[in-house]
Structures are given as structure tokens and as C-alpha cells.
N, C-alpha and C. Protein backbone atom coordinates (compact mmCIF):
# COMPACT_ATOMS: atom_id res chain seq x y z
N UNK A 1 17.06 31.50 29.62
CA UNK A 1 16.84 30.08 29.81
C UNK A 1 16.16 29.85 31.14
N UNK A 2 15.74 28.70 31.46
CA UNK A 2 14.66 28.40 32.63
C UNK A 2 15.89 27.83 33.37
N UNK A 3 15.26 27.45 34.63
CA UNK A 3 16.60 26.60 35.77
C UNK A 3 15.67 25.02 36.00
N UNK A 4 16.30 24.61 36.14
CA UNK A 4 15.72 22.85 36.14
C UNK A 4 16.71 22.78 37.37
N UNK A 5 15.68 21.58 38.01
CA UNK A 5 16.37 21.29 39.56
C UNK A 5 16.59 19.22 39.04
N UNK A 6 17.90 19.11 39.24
CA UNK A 6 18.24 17.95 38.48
C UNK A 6 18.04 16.80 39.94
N UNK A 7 17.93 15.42 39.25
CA UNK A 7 17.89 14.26 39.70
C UNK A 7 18.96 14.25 41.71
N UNK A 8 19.67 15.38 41.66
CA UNK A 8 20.64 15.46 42.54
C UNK A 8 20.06 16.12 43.89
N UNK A 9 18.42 16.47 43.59
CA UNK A 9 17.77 16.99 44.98
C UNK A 9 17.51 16.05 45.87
N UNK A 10 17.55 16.94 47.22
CA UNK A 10 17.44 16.03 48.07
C UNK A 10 16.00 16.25 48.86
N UNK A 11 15.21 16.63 48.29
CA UNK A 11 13.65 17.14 48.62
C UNK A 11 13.40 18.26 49.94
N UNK A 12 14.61 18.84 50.12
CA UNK A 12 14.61 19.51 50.87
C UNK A 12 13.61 20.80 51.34
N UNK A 13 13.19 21.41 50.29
CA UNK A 13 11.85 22.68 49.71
C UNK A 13 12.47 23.59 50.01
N UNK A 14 13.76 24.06 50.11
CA UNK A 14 14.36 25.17 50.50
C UNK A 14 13.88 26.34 49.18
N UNK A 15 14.06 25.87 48.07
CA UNK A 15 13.83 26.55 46.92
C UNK A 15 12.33 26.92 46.50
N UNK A 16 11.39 26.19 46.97
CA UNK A 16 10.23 26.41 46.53
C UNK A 16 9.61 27.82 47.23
N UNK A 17 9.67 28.30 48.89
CA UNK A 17 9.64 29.97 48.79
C UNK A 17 9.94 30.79 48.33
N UNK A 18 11.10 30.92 47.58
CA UNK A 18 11.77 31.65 47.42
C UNK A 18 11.51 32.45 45.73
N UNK A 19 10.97 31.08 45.19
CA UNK A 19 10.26 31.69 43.35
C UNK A 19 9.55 32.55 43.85
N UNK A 20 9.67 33.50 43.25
CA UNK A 20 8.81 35.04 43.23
C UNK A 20 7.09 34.43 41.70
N UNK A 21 7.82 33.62 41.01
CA UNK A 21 6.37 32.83 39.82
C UNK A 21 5.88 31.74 40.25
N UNK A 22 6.08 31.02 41.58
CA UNK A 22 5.82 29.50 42.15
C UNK A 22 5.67 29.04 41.02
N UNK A 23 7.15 28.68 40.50
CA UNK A 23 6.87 27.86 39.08
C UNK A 23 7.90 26.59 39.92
N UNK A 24 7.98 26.25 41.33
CA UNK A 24 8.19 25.26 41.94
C UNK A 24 7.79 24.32 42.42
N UNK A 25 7.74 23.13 42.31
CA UNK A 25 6.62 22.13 42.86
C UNK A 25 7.19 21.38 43.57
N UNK A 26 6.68 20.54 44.74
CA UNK A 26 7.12 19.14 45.29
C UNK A 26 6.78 18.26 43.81
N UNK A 27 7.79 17.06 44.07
CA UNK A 27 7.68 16.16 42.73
C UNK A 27 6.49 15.92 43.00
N UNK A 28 5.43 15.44 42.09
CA UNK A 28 4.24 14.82 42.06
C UNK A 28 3.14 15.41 42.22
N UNK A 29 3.30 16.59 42.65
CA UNK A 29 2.20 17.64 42.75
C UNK A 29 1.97 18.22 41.18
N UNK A 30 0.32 18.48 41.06
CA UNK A 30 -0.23 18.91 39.76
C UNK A 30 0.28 19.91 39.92
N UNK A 31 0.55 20.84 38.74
CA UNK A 31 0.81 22.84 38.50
C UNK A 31 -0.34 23.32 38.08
N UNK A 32 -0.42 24.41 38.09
CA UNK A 32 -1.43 25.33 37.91
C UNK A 32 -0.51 26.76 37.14
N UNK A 33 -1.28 27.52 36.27
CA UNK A 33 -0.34 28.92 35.94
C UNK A 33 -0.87 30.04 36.78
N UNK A 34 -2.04 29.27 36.95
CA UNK A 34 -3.05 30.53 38.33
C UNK A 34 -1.94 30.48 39.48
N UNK A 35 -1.56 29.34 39.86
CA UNK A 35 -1.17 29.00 40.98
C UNK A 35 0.81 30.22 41.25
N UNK A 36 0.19 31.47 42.14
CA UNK A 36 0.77 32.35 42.53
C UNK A 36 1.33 33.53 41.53
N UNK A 37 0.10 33.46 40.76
CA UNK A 37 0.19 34.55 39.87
C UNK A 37 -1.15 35.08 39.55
N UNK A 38 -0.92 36.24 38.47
CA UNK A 38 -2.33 36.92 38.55
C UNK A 38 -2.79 36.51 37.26
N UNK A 39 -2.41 35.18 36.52
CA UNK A 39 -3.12 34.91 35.39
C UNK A 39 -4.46 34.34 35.30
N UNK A 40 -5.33 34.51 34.50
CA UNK A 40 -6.74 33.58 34.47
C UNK A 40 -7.16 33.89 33.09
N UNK A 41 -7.77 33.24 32.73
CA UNK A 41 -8.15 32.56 31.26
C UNK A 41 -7.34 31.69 30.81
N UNK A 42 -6.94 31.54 29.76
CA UNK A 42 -6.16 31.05 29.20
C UNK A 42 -4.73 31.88 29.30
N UNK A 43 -3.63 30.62 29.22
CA UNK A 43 -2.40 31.44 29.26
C UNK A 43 -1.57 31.12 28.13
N UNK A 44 -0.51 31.78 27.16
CA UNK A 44 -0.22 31.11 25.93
C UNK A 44 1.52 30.40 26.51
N UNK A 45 1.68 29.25 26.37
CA UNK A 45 2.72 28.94 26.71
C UNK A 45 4.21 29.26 25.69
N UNK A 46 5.30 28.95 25.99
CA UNK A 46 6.40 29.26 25.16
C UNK A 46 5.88 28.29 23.63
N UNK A 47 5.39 27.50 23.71
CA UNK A 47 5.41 26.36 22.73
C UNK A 47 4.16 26.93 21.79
N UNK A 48 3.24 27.81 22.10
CA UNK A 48 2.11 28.78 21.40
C UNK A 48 0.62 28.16 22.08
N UNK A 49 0.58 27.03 22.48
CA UNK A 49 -0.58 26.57 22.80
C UNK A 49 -1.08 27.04 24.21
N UNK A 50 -2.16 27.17 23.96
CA UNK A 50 -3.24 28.09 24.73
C UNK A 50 -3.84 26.96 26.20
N UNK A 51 -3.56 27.05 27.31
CA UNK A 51 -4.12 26.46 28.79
C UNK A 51 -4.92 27.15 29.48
N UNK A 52 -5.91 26.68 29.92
CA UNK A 52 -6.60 27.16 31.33
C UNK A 52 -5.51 27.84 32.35
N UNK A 53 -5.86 28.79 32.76
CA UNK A 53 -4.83 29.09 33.97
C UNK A 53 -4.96 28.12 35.07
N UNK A 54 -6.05 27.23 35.46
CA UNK A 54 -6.62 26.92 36.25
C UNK A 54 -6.51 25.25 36.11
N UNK A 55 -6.19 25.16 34.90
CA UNK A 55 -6.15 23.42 34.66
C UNK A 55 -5.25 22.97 35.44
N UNK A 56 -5.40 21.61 35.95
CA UNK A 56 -4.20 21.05 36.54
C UNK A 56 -3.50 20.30 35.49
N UNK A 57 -1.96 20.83 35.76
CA UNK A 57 -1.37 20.11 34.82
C UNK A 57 -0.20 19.11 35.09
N UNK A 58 0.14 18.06 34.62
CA UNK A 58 0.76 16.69 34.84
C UNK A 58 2.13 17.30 35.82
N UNK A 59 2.27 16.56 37.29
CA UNK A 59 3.77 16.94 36.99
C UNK A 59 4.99 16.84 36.28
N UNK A 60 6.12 17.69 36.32
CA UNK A 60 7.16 17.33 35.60
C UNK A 60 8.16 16.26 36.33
N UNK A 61 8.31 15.69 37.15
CA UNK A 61 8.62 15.23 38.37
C UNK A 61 8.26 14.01 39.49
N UNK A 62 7.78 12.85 39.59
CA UNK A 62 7.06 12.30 40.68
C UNK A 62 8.35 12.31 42.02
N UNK A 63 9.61 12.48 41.54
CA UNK A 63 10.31 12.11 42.45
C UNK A 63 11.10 13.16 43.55
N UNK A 64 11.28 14.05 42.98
CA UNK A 64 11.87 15.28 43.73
C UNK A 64 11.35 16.57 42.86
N UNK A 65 11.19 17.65 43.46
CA UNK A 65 11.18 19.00 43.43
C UNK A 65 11.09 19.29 41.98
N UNK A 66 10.45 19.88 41.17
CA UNK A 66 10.75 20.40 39.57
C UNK A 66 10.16 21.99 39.42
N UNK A 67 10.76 22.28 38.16
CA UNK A 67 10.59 23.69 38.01
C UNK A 67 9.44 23.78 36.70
N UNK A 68 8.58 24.72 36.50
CA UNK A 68 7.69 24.57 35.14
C UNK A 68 8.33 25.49 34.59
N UNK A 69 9.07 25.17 33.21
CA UNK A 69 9.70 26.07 32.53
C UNK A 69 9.21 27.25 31.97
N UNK A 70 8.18 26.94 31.67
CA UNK A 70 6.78 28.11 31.37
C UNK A 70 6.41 29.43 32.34
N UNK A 71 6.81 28.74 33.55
CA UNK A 71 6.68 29.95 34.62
C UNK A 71 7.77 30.80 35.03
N UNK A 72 8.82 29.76 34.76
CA UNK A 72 10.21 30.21 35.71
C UNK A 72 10.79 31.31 34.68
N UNK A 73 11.37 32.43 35.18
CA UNK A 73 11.99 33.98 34.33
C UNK A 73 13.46 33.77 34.89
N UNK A 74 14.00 33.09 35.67
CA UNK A 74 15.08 33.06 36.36
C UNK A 74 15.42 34.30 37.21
N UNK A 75 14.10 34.70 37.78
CA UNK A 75 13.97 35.60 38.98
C UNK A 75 14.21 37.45 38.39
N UNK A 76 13.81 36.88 36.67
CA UNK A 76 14.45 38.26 36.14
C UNK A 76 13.33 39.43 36.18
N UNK A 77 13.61 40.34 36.68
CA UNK A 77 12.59 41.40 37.53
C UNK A 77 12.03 41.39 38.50
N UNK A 78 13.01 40.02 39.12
CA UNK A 78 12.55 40.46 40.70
C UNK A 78 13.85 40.51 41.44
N UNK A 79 14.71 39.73 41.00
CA UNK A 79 15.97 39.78 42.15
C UNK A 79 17.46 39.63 40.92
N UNK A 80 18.71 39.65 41.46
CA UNK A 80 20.22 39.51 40.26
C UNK A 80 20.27 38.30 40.14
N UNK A 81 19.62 37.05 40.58
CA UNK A 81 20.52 36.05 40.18
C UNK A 81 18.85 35.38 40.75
N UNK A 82 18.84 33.64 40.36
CA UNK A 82 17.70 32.95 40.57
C UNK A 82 17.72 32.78 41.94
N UNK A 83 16.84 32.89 42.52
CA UNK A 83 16.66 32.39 43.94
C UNK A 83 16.68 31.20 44.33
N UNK A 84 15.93 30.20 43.54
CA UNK A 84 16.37 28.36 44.18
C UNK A 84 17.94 28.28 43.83
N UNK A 85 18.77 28.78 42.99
CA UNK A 85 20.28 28.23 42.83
C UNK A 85 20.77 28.86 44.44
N UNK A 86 20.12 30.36 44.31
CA UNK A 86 21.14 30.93 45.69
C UNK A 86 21.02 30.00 47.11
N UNK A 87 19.67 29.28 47.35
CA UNK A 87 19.54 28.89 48.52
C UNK A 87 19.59 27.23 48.76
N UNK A 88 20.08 26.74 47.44
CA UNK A 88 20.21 25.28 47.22
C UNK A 88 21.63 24.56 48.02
N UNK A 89 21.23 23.66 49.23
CA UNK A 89 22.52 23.37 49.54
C UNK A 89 22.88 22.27 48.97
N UNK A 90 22.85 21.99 47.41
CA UNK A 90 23.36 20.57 46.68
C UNK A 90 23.59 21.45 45.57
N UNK A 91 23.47 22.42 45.53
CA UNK A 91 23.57 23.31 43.80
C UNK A 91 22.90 21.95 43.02
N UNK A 92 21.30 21.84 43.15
CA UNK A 92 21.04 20.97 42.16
C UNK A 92 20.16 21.78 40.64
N UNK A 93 19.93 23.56 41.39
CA UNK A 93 19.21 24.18 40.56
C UNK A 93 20.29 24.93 39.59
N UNK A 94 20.16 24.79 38.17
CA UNK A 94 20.63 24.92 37.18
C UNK A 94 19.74 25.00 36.00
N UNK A 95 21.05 25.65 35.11
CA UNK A 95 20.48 26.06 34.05
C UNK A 95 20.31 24.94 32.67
N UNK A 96 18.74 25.08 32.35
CA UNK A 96 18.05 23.98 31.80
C UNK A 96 18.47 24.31 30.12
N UNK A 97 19.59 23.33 30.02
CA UNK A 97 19.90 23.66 28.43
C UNK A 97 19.20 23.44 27.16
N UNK A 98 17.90 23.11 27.42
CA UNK A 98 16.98 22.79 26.63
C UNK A 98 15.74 23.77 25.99
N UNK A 99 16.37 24.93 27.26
CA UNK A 99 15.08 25.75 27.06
C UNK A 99 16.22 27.18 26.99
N UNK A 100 16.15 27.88 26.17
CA UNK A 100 17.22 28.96 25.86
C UNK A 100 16.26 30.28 25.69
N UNK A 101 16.35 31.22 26.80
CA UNK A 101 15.70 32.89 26.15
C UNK A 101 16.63 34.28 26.61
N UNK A 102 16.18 34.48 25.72
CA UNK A 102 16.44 36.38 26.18
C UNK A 102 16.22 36.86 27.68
N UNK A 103 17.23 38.17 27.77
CA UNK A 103 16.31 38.83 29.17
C UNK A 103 14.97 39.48 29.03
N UNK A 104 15.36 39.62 27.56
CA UNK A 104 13.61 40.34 27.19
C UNK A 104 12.86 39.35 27.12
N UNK A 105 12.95 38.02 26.58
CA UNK A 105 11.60 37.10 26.50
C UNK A 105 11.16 36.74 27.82
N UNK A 106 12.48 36.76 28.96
CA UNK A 106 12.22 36.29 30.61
C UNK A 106 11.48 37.68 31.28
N UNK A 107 12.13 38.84 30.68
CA UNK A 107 11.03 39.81 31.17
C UNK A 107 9.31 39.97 30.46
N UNK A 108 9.12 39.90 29.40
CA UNK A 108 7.98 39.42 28.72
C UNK A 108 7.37 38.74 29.69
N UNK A 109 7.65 37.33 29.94
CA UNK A 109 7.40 36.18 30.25
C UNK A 109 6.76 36.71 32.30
N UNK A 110 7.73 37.01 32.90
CA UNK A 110 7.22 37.64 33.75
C UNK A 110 6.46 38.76 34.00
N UNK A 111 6.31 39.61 33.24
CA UNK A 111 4.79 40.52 32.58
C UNK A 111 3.56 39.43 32.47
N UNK A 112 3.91 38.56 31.58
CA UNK A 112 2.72 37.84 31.28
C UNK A 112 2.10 36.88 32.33
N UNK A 113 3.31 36.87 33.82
CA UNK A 113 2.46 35.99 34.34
C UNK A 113 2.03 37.00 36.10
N UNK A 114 2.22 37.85 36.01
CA UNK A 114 1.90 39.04 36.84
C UNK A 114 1.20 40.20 36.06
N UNK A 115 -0.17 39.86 35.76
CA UNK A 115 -0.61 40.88 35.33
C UNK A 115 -0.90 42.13 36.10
């Protein structure tokens, strides 16, 4: 499953170094899948549809900090546990019950965005 940073942040950015996929944003900022990874062309998202690596895409967020579920592996193949939960001093980063995977689809998933 992905980690979602809930309504309870306090815009702090403690969490946004720390993604090893910068699948972290300030609220209101566009995403990118280029953006701190080695993808380009098109990238296929969980949902099957095909993006520019490079497109800017809507934030999820205008108001505080959000995670792109598409990017985020929950730090799996890079570290034991997610990095924005470990360094969050509101524990606002959690697990996004909407979006449910494997360690293999989160390792997949981080293959696919570190080529």
C-alpha cells in the first residue's frame, strides 16, 4: 500500500528528503514521474494508463504536503520501514487504505521508477 500524509500536517517538509522516489510534494506544487527518478517516456501508472514522464501533473493537495501514490513503494528497497512516517513529528504519514499492494508490486513499482 502507498502512505498518504493526512489533513493533520503541519507543512513542516521534514518528510519530503527523505523519499528515496520524491513521490513528495509541497501542497500545490505540479508532480512530475521524471521528477527524481530515472524514468522518461512514458510511464504506465497503477491504473494502466500511459503519462509523459515529464508532464506536469495536477497536485494531489493545494494545502499541505501529499504523497503520489504512483511513486511512493513505502521505501521498499531502500530502507525497513517508510521514511516520511519515521521522521514525522505529528505521525500524519500513514497508510493510504485506498491503495493496497504487495511487496512484490512495491518492489516492481520501484524497479520501474529507477531504471
Amino acid at each position: 500500500m502507498a502512505i498518504i500524509i493526512t489533513d493533520e500536517c503541519i507543512n513542516c517538509g521534514a518528510c519530503e528528503p527523505e523519499c528515496p522516489n520524491n513521490a513528495i510534494y509541497e501542497g500545490g506544487e505540479e508532480w512530475r514521474f521524471s521528477d527524481g527518478t530515472g524514468v522518461n517516456g512514458d510511464y504506465k501508472t497503477m491504473s494502466g494508463d500511459a503519462i509523459g514522464a515529464d508532464a506536469e501533473n495536477e497536485p494531489v493537495s493545494l494545502d499541505y504536503y501529499y504523497i503520489v501514490p504512483d511513486k511512493c513503494t513505502e521505501c521498499v528497497g531502500f530502507h525497513d520501514e517508510p521514511q516520511c512516517a519515521a521522521v514525522c513529528p505529528v505521525d500524519c504519514c500513514v497508510d493510504d487504505p485506498d491503495v493496497r499492494e504487495t511487496e512484490e508490486q512495491l518492489r516492481a513499482k520501484k524497479d520501474a521508477l529507477h531504471i
